[in-house]
Protein backbone atom coordinates (compact mmCIF):
# COMPACT_ATOMS: atom_id res chain seq x y z
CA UNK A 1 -60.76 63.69 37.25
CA UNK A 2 -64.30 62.87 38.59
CA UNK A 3 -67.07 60.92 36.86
CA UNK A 4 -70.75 60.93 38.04
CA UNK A 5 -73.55 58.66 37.77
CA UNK A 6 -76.89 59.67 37.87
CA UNK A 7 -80.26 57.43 38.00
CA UNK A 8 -82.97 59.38 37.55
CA UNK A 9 -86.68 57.58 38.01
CA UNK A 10 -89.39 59.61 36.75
CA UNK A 11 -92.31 57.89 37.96
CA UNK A 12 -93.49 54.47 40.15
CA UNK A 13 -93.08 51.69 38.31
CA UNK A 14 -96.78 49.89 38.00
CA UNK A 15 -96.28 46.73 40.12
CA UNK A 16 -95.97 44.12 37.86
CA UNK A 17 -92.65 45.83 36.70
CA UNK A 18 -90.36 44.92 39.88
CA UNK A 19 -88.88 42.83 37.97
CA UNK A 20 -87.77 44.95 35.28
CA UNK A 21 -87.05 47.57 37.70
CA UNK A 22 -84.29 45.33 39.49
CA UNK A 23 -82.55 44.38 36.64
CA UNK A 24 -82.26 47.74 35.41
CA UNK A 25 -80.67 49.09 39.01
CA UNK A 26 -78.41 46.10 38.71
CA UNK A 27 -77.12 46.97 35.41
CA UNK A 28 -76.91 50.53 36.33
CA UNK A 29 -74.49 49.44 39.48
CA UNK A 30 -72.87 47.49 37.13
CA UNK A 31 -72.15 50.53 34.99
CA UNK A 32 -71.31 52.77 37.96
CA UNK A 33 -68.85 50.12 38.94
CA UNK A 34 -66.88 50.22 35.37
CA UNK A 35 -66.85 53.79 35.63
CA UNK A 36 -65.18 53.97 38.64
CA UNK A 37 -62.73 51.25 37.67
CA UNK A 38 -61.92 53.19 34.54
CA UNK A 39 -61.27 56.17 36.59
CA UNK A 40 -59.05 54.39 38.74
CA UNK A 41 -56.25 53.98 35.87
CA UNK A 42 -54.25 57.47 35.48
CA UNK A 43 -53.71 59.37 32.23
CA UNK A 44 -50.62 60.26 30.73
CA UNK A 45 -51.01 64.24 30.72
CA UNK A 46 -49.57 65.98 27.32
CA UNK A 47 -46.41 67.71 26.94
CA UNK A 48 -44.85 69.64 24.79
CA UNK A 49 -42.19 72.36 25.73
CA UNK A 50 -40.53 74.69 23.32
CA UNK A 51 -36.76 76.14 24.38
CA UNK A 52 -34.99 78.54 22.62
CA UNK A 53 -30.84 79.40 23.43
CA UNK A 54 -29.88 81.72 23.30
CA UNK A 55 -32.83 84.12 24.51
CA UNK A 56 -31.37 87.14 22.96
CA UNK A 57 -29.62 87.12 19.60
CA UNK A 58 -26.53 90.44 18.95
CA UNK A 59 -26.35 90.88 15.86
CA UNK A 60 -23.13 93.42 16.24
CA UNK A 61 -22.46 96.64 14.81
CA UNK A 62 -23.97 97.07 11.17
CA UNK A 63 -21.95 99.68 9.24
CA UNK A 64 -23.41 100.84 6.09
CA UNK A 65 -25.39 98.79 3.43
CA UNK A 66 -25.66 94.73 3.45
CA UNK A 67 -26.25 91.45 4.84
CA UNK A 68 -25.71 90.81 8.90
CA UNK A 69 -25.60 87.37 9.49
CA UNK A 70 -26.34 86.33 13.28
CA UNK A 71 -22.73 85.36 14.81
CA UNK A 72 -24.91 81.84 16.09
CA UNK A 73 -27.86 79.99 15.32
CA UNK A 74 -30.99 79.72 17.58
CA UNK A 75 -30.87 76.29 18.96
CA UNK A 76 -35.08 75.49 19.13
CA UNK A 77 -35.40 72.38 21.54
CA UNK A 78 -39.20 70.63 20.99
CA UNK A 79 -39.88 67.92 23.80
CA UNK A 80 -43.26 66.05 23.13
CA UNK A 81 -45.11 63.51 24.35
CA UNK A 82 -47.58 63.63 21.75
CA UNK A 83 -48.19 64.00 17.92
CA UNK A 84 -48.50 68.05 17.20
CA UNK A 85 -48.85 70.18 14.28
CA UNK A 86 -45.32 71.39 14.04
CA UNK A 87 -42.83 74.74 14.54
CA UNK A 88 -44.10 78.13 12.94
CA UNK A 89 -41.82 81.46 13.94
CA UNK A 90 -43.00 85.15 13.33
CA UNK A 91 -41.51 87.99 13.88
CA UNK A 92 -41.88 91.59 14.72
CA UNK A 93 -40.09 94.25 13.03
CA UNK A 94 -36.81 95.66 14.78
CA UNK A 95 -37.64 98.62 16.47
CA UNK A 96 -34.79 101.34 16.46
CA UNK A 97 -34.59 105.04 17.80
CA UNK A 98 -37.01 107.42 17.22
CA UNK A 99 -39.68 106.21 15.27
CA UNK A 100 -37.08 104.29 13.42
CA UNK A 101 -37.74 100.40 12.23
CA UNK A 102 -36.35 97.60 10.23
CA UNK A 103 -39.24 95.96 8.76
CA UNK A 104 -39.93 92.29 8.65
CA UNK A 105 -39.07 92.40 5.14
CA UNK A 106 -35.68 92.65 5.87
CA UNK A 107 -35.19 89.69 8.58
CA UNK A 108 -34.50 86.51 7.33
CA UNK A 109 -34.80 83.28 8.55
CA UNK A 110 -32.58 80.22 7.49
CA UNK A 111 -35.58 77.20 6.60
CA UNK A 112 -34.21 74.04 8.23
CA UNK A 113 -35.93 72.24 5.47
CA UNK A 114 -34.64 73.99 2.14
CA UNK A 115 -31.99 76.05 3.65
CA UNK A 116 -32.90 79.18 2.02
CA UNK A 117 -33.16 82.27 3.88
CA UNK A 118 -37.06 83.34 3.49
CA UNK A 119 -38.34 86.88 4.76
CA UNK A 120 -40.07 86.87 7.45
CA UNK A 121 -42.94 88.63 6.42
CA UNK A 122 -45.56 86.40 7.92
CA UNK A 123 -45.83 83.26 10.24
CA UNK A 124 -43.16 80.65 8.63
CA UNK A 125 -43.88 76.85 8.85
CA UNK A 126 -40.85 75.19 9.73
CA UNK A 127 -41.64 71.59 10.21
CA UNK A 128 -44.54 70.41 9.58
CA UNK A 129 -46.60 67.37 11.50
CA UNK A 130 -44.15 66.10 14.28
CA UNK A 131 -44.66 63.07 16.29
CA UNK A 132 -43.36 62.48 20.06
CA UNK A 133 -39.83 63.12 20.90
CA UNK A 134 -36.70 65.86 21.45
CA UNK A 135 -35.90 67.60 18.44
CA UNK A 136 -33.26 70.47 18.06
CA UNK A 137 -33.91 73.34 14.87
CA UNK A 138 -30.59 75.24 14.24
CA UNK A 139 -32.39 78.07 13.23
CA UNK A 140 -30.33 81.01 11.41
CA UNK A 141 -31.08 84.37 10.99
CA UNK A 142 -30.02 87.95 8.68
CA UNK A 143 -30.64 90.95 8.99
CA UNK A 144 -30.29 93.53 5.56
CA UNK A 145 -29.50 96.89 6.69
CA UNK A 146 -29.83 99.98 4.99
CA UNK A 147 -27.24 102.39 4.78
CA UNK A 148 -30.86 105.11 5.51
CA UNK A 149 -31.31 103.06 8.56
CA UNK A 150 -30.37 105.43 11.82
CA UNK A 151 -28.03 103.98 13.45
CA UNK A 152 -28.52 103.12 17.11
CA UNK A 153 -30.25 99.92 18.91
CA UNK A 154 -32.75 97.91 17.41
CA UNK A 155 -35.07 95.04 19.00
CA UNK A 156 -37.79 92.88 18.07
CA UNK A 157 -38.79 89.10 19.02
CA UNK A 158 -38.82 86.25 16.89
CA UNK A 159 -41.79 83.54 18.57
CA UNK A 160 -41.32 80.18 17.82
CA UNK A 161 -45.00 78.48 18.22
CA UNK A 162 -46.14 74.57 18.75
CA UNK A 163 -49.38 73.83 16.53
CA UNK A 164 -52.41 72.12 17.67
CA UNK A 165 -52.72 68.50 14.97
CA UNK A 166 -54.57 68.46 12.18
C-alpha cells in the first residue's frame, strides 16, 4: 500500500509571512513523516474460506414415491479471520432428462440450528453473525421424489455463501 503527500502553495506568501510559512512546511514534514511510519507497520489481510466435502453428493437410486435421504452429510468448513455475516445455501433445481426437473420445492435441507428439514425454495440463512475462527456445519439434505418423475440422472448445485457484516 502507498500513501502520498501533497503540498500544494497557491500563491507567494507576502514577506512578512516567512515565518508562518516555515512552521507550516515543518508541520507538514512532520505529517509526511507519521504517514510513512504508519505505513511501515503491515496489515493483517482478511480471510475467510468456505470448504465443502464431499463436492458431489449420490443420492442413489430413487424407486417410486418418497423421501431420499443423502447417504452423508455435507461437512461445510468456515475459516475466518474476521467477524462476517454468516452461511446462506441456495440451490438450483435438479435437472433430469429431457426437459425433466425436480424443483427446489422438493430439496430439503437439514437447519443446523432447529434441525428441521426446510425447502429450499430460496437462499436459507444458516448461521447467522459469526466471529473469527474454524467452524464445521453438518449439513443434511432430502430429496422427495415423485413416482411422475422420469427416471434417469438428475443434477443441480447447492452454493454455500459467506456474507459481508452487518
Amino acid at each position: 500500500m502507498r500513501t502520498r503527500s501533497r503540498i500544494r502553495v497557491a500563491a507567494a506568501p507576502a514577506p512578512d509571512c516567512h515565518r508562518a510559512l516555515r512552521w507550516a512546511l515543518a508541520a507538514a514534514v512532520l505529517l509526511a513523516l507519521a504517514a510513512q511510519t504508519a505505513q511501515a507497520v503491515p496489515r493483517v489481510q482478511r480471510y475467510i474460506e468456505v470448504t465443502v466435502t464431499p463436492d458431489e453428493l449420490d443420492f442413489g437410486d430413487a424407486r417410486g414415491t418418497g423421501s431420499q435421504v443423502a447417504p452423508e452429510p455435507l461437512k461445510v468448513r468456515i475459516a475466518a479471520n474476521c467477524v462476517h455475516g454468516g452461511v446462506i445455501a441456495e440451490a438450483t433445481a435438479l435437472a433430469g432428462p429431457g426437459d425433466a426437473e425436480i424443483p427446489t420445492s422438493r430439496l430439503f435441507l437439514q437447519h443446523p440450528g432447529t434441525g428441521q428439514y426446510l425447502p429450499m425454495i430460496a437462499p436459507m440463512n444458516l448461521t447467522g453473525p459469526m466471529g473469527p475462527g474454524v467452524f464445521t456445519l453438518d449439513i443434511n439434505l432430502r430429496l422427495d421424489v415423485l413416482i411422475s418423475d422420469p427416471p434417469g440422472q438428475y443434477s443441480g448445485t447447492v452454493t454455500f455463501t459467506i456474507v459481508a457484516p452487518n
